[in-house]
Protein backbone atom coordinates (compact mmCIF):
# COMPACT_ATOMS: atom_id res chain seq x y z
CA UNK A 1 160.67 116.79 164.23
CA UNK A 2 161.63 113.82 162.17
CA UNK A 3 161.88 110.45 164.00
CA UNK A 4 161.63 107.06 162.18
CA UNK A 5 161.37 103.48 164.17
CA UNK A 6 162.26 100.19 163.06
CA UNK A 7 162.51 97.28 163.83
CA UNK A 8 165.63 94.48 163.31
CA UNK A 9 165.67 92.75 159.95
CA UNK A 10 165.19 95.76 157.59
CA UNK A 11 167.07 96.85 155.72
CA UNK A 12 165.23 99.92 153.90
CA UNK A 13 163.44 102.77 154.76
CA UNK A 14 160.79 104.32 152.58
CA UNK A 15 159.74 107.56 153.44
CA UNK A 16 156.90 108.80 152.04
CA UNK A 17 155.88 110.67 149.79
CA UNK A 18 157.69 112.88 147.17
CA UNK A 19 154.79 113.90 144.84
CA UNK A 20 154.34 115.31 141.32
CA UNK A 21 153.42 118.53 143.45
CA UNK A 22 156.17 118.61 145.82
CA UNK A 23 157.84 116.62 148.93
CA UNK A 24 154.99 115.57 152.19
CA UNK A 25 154.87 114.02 155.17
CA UNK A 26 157.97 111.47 155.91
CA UNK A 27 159.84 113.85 153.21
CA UNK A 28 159.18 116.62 154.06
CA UNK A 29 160.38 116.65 157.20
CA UNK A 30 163.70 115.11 156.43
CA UNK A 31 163.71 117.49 153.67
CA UNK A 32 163.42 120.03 156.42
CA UNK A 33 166.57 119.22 159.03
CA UNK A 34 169.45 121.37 158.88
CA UNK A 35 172.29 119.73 156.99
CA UNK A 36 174.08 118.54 160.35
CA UNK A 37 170.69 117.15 161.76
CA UNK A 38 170.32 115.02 158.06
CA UNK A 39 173.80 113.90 158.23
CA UNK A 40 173.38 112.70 161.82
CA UNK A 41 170.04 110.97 160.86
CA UNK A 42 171.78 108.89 157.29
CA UNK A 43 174.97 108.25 159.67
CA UNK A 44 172.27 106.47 162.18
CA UNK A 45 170.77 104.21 159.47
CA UNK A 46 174.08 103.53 157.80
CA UNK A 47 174.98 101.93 161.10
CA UNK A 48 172.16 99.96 160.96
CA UNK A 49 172.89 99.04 157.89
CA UNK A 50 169.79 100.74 156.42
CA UNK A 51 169.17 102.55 153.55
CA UNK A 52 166.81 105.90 153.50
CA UNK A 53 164.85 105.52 149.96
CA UNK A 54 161.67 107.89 148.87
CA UNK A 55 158.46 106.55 147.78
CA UNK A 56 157.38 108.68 144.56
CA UNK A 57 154.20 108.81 142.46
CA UNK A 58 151.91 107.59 144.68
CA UNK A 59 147.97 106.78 144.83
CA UNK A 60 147.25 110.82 144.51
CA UNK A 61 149.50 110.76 141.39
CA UNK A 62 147.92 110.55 138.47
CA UNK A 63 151.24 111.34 136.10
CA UNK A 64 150.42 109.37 132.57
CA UNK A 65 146.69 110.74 132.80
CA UNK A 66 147.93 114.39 133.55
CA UNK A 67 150.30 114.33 130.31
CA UNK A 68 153.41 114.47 132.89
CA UNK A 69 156.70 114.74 131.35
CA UNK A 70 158.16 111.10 132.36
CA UNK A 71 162.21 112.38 131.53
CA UNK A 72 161.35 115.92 133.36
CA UNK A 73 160.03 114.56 136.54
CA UNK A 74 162.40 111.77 136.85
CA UNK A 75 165.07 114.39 136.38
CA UNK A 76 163.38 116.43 139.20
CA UNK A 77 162.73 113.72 141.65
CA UNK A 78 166.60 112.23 141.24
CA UNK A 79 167.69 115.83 141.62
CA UNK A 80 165.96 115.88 145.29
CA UNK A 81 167.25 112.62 146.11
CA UNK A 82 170.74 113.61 145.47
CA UNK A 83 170.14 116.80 147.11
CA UNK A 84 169.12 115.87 150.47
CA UNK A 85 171.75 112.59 150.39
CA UNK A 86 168.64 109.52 150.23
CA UNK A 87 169.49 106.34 148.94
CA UNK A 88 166.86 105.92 145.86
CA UNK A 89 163.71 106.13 144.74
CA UNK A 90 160.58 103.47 145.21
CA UNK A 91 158.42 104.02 142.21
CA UNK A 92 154.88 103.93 143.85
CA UNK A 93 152.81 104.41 140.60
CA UNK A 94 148.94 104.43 141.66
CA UNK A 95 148.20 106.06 137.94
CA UNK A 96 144.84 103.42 137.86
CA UNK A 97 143.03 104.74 134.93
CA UNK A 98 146.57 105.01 132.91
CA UNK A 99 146.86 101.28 133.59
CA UNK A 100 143.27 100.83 132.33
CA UNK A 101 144.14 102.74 129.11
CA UNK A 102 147.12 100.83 128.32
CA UNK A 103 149.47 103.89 128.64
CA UNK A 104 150.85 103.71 132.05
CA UNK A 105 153.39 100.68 130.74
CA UNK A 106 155.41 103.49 128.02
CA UNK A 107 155.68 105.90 131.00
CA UNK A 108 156.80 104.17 134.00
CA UNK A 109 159.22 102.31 131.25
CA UNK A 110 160.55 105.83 130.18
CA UNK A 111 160.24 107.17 133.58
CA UNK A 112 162.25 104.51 135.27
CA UNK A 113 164.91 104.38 132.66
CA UNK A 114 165.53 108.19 133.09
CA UNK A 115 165.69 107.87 136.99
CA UNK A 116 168.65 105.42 136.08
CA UNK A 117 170.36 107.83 134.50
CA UNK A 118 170.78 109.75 137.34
């Protein structure tokens, strides 16, 4: 079952997480509601006056270091946003050692600037 809580004054919802690997927790099981149930759940938080965003890439990504595809994967992740009717993506990059080596700057640059595209 998916339930979220919040509480007055926000304004966003980040579910988490859609990985490199596929959707979990938070997204998953919105990912999982009939298309009725998900409609029902958006029309809820558009009342509100809150938007339902995904959290991508997080701490147990490691996309720079694992020679991911930046354009490919920020074609994939828009796709499932648009696909199960979320509001956007929060970049969560946890890529550590990519930030160490000076690469992780290039990726999330041409990562985020495909996502836009979308």
């Amino acid at each position: 079952m998916f339930n979220l809580f919040w509480d007055k004054g926000y304004n966003i919802i980040a579910l988490t997480s859609l990985t490199l690997s596929g959707p979990t927790e938070q997204v998953k099981a919105f990912a999982g509601l009939s298309l009725e149930e998900r409609k029902i759940k958006k029309e809820e938080y558009a009342a509100a006056g809150i938007n339902v965003i995904v959290s991508v890439c997080g701490s147990s990504d490691t996309p720079t270091t694992s020679g991911v595809d930046p354009l490919h994967i920020a074609t994939t992740m828009a796709q499932f946003v648009i696909n199960n009717d979320l509001d956007g993506i929060d970049v969560s990059y946890g890529d550590r050692n990519a930030f160490i080596k000076g690469t992780a700057e290039a990726w999330l640059s041409n990562f985020t600037q495909a996502l836009r595209l979308h």
